[in-house]
C-alpha atoms as a PDB file:
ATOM      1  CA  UNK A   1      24.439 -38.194-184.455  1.00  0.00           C
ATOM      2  CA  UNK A   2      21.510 -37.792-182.484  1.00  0.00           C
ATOM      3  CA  UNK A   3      20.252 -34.029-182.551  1.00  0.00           C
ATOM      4  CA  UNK A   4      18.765 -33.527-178.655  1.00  0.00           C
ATOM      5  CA  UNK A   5      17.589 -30.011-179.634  1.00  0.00           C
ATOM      6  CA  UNK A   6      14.818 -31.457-182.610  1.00  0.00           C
ATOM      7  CA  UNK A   7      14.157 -34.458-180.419  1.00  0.00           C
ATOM      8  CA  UNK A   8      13.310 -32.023-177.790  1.00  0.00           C
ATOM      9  CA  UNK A   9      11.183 -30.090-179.830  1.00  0.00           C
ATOM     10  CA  UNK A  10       9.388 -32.665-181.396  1.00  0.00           C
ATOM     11  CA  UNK A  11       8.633 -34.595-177.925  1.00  0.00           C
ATOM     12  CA  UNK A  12       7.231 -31.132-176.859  1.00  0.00           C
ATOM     13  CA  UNK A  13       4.845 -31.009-179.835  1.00  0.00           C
ATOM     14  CA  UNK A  14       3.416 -34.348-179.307  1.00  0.00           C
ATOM     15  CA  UNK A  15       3.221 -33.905-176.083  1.00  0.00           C
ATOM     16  CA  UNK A  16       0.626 -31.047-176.339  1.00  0.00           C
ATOM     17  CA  UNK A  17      -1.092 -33.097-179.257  1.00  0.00           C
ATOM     18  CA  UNK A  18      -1.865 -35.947-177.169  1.00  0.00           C
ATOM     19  CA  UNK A  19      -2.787 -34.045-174.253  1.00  0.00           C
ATOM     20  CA  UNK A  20      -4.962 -32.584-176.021  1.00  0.00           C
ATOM     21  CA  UNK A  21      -6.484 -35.680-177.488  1.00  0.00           C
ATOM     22  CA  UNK A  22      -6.467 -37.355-174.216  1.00  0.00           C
ATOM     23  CA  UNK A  23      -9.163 -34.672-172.871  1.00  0.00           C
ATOM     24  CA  UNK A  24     -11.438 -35.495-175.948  1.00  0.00           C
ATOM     25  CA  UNK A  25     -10.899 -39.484-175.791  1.00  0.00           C
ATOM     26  CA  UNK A  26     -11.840 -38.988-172.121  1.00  0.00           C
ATOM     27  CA  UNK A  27     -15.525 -37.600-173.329  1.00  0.00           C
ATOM     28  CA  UNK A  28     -14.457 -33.553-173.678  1.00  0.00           C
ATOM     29  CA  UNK A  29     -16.926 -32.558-176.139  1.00  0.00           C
ATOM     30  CA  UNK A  30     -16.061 -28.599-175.694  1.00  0.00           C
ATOM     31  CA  UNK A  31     -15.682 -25.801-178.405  1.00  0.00           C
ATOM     32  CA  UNK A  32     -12.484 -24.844-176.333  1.00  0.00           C
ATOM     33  CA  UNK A  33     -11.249 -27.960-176.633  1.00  0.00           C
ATOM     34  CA  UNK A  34     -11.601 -28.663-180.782  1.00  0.00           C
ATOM     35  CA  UNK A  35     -10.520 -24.981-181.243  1.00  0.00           C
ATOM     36  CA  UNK A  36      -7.389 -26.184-178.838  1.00  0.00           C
ATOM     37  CA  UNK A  37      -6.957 -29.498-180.999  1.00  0.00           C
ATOM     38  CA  UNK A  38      -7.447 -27.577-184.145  1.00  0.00           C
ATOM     39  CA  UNK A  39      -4.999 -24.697-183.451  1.00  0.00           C
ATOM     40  CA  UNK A  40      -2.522 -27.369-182.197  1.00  0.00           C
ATOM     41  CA  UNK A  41      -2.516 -28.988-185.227  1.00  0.00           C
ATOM     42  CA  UNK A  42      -2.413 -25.702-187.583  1.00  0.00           C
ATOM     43  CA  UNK A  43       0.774 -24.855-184.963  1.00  0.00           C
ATOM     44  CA  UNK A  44       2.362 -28.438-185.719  1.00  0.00           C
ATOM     45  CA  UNK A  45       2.228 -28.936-189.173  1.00  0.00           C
ATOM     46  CA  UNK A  46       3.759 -25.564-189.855  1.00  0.00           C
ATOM     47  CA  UNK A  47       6.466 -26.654-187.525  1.00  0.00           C
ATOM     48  CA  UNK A  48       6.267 -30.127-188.723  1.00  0.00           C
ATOM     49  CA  UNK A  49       7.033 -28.315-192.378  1.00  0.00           C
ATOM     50  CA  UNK A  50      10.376 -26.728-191.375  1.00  0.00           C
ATOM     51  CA  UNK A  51      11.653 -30.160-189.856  1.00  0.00           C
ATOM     52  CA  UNK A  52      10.990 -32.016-193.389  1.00  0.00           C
ATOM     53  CA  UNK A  53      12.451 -28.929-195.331  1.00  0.00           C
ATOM     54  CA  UNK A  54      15.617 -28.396-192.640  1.00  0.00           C
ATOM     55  CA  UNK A  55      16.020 -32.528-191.821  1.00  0.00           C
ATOM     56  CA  UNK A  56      14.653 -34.393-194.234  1.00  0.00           C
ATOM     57  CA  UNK A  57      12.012 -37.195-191.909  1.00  0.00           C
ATOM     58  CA  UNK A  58      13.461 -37.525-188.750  1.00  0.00           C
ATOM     59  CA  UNK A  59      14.845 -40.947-188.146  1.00  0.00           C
ATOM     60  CA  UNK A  60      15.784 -42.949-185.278  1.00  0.00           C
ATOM     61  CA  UNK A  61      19.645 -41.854-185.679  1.00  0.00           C
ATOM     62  CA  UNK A  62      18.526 -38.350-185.787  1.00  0.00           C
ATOM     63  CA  UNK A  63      15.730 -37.928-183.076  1.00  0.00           C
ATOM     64  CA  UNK A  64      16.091 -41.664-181.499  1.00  0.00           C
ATOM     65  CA  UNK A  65      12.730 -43.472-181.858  1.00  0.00           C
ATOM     66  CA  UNK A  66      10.525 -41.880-179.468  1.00  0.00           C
ATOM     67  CA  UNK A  67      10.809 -38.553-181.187  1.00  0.00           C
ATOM     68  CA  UNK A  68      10.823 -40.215-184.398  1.00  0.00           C
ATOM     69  CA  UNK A  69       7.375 -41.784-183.693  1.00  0.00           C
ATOM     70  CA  UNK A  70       6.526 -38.658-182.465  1.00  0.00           C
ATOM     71  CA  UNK A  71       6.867 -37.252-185.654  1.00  0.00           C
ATOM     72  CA  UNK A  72       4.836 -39.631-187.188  1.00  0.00           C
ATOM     73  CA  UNK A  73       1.979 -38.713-184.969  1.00  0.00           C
ATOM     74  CA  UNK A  74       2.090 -35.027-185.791  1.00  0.00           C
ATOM     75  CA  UNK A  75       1.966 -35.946-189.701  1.00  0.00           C
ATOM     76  CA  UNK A  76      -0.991 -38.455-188.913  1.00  0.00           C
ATOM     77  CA  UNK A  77      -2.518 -35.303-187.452  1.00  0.00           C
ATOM     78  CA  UNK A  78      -2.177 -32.808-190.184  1.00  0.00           C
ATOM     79  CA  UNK A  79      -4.848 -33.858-191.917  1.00  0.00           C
ATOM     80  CA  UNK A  80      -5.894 -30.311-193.716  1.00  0.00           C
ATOM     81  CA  UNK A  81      -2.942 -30.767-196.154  1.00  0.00           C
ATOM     82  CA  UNK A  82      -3.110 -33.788-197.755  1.00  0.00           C
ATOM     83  CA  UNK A  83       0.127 -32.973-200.028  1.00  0.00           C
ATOM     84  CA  UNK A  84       2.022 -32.439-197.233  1.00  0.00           C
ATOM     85  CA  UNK A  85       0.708 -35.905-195.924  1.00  0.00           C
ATOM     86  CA  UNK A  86       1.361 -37.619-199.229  1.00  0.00           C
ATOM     87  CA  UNK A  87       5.066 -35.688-199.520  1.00  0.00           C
ATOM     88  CA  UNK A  88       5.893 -37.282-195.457  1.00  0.00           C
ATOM     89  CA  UNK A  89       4.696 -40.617-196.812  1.00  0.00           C
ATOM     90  CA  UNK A  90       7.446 -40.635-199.527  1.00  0.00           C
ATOM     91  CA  UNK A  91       9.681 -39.705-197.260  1.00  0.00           C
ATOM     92  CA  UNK A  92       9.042 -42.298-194.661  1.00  0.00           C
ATOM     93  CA  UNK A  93       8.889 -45.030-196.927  1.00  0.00           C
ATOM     94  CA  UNK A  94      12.414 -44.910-197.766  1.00  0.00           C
ATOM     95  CA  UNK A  95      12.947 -44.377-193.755  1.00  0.00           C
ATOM     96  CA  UNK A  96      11.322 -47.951-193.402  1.00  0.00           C
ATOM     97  CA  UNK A  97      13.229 -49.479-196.180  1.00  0.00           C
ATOM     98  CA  UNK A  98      16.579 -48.210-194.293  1.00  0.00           C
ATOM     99  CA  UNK A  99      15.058 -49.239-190.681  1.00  0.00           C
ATOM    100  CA  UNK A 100      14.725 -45.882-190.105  1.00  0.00           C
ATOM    101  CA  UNK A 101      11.462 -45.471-188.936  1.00  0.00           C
ATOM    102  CA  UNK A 102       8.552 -47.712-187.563  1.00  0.00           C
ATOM    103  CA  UNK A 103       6.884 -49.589-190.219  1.00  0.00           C
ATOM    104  CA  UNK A 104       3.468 -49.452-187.948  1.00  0.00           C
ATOM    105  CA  UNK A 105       3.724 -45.890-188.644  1.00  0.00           C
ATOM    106  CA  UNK A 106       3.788 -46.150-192.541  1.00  0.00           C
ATOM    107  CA  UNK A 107       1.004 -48.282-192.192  1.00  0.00           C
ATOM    108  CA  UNK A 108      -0.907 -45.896-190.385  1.00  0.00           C
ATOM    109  CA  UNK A 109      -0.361 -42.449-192.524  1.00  0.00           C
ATOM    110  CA  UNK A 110      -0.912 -44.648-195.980  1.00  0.00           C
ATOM    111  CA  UNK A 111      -4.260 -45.857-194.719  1.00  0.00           C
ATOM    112  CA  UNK A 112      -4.769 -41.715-193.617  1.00  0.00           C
ATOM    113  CA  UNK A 113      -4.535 -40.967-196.641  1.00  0.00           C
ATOM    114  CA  UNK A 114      -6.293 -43.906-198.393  1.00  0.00           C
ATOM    115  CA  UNK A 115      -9.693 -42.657-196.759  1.00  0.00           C
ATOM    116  CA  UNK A 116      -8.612 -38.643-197.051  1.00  0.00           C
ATOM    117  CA  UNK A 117      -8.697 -39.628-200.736  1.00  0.00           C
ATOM    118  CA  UNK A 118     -12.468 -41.747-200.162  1.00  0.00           C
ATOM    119  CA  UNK A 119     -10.710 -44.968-201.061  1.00  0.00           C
ATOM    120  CA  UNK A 120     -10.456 -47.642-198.660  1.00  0.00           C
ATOM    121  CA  UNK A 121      -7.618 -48.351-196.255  1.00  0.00           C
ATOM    122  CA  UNK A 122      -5.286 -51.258-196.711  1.00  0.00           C
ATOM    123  CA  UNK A 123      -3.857 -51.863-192.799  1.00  0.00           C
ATOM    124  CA  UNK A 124      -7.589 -51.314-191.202  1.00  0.00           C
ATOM    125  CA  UNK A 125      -5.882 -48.809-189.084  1.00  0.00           C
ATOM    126  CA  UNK A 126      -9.092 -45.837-189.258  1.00  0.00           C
ATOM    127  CA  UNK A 127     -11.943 -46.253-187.318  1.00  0.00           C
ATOM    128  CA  UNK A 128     -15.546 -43.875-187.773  1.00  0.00           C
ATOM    129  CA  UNK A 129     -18.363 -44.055-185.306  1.00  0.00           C
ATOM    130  CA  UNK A 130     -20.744 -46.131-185.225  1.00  0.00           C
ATOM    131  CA  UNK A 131     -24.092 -46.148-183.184  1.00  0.00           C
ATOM    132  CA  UNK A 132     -22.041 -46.222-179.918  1.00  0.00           C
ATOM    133  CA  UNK A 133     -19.002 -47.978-180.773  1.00  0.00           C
ATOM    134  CA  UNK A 134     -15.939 -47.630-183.028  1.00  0.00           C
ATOM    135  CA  UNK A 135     -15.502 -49.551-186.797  1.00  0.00           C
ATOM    136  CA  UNK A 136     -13.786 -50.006-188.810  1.00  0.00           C
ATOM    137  CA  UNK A 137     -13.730 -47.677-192.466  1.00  0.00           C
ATOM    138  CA  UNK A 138     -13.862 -49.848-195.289  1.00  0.00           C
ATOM    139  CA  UNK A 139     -11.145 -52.199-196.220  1.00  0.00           C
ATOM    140  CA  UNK A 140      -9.701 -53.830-199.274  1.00  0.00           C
ATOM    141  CA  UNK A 141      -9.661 -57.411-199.827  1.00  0.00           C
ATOM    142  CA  UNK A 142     -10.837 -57.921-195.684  1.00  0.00           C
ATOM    143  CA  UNK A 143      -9.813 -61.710-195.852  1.00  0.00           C
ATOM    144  CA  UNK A 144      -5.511 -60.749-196.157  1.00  0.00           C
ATOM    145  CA  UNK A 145      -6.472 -58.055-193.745  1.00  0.00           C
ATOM    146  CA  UNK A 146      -4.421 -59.862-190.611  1.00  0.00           C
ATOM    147  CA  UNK A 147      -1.678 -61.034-192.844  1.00  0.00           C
ATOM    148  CA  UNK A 148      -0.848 -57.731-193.886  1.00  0.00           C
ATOM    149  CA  UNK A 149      -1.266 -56.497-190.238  1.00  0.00           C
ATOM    150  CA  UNK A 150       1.650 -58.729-189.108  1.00  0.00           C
ATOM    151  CA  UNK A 151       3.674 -58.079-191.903  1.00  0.00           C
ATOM    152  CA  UNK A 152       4.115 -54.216-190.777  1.00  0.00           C
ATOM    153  CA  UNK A 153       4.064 -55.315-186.784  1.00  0.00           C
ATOM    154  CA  UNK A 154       0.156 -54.878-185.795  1.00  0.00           C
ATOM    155  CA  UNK A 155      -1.687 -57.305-184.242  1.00  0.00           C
ATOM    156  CA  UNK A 156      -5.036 -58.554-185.291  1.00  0.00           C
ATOM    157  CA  UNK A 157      -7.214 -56.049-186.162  1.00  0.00           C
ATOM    158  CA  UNK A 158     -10.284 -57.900-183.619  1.00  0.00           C
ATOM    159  CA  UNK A 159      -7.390 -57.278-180.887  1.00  0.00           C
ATOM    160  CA  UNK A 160      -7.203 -53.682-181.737  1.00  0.00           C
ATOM    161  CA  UNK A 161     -10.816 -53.458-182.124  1.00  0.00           C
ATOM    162  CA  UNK A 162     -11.292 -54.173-178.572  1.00  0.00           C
ATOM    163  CA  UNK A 163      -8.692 -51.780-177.626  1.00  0.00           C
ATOM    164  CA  UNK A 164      -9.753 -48.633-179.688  1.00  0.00           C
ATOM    165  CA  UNK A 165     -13.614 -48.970-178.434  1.00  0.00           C
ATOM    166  CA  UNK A 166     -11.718 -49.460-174.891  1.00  0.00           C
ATOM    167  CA  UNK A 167      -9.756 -46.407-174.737  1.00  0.00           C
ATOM    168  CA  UNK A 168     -12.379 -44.220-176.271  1.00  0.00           C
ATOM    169  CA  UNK A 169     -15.305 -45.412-173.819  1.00  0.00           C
ATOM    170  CA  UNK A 170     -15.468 -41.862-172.376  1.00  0.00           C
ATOM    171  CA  UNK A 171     -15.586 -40.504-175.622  1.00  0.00           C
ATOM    172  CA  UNK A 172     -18.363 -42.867-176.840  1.00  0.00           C
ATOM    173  CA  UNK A 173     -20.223 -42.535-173.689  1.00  0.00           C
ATOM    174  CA  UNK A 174     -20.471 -38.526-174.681  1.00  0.00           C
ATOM    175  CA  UNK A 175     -21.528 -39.131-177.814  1.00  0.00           C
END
């Protein structure tokens, strides 16, 4: 039974976090707006804490699957406290396995926490900076890189290449 009162809560967080993120993508380079980004995410993975402990990972049945994703984007984002990170990735695993959750988004937190840890990424999901562009981190075994990709639902990763350094052009043009 689908719980309208989390959903709503959760949309609301991510809401702020991407607004937030928008402002930097689109070449903010402010104090204001890293303390803003940095206070939002302190705010969120507290709140993000009580959900897991109350809930358990919010699924699609729970939250429906924009809030669910939502979620997922608020874990991606706590990235002071790896535990927590790690602990979410347990839990979402076994939210994939029951279709439960977007496997895109398991993809995405295990590589987070691949390079938290200074290992490299498996999905080739993390990008650094580059001179003025976006690249990848390193990535195991680069030539299965694509077939693993598709086997979670991304699409190539020279496809996302060209959209990551295309959506953070104001950001890179800052730099």
């Amino acid at each position: 039974m689908l719980n309208k009162p989390l959903q709503q809560k959760i949309l609301k967080m991510a809401s702020e976090d991407q607004k937030l993120r928008k402002q930097a993508a689109d070449g903010d380079r402010s104090r204001k707006l890293a303390k803003s980004i940095y206070d939002c995410d302190t705010k969120n993975t507290l709140e993000a804490k009580k959900i897991i402990e109350k809930h358990g990972w919010p699924s699609f049945n729970l939250v429906g699957k924009k809030a669910a994703n939502d979620f997922w984007l608020i874990v991606q984002h706590a990235d002071r406290d790896l535990e927590f990170q790690k602990k979410c990735l347990k839990l979402l695993e076994k939210a994939v396995e029951n279709n439960q959750a977007n496997p895109e988004n398991l993809a995405y937190l295990t590589d987070r926490i691949l390079v938290s840890e200074g290992k490299k990424q498996k999905f080739g999901t993390q990008y650094m900076f580059k001179e003025d562009r976006l690249v990848l981190k390193p990535v195991v075994d680069r030539k299965k890189l694509n077939q693993r990709r598709k086997k979670v639902g991304l699409d190539v990763v020279e496809e996302q290449d060209k959209r990551i350094n295309k959506e953070h052009s104001g950001m890179l043009k800052s730099r």
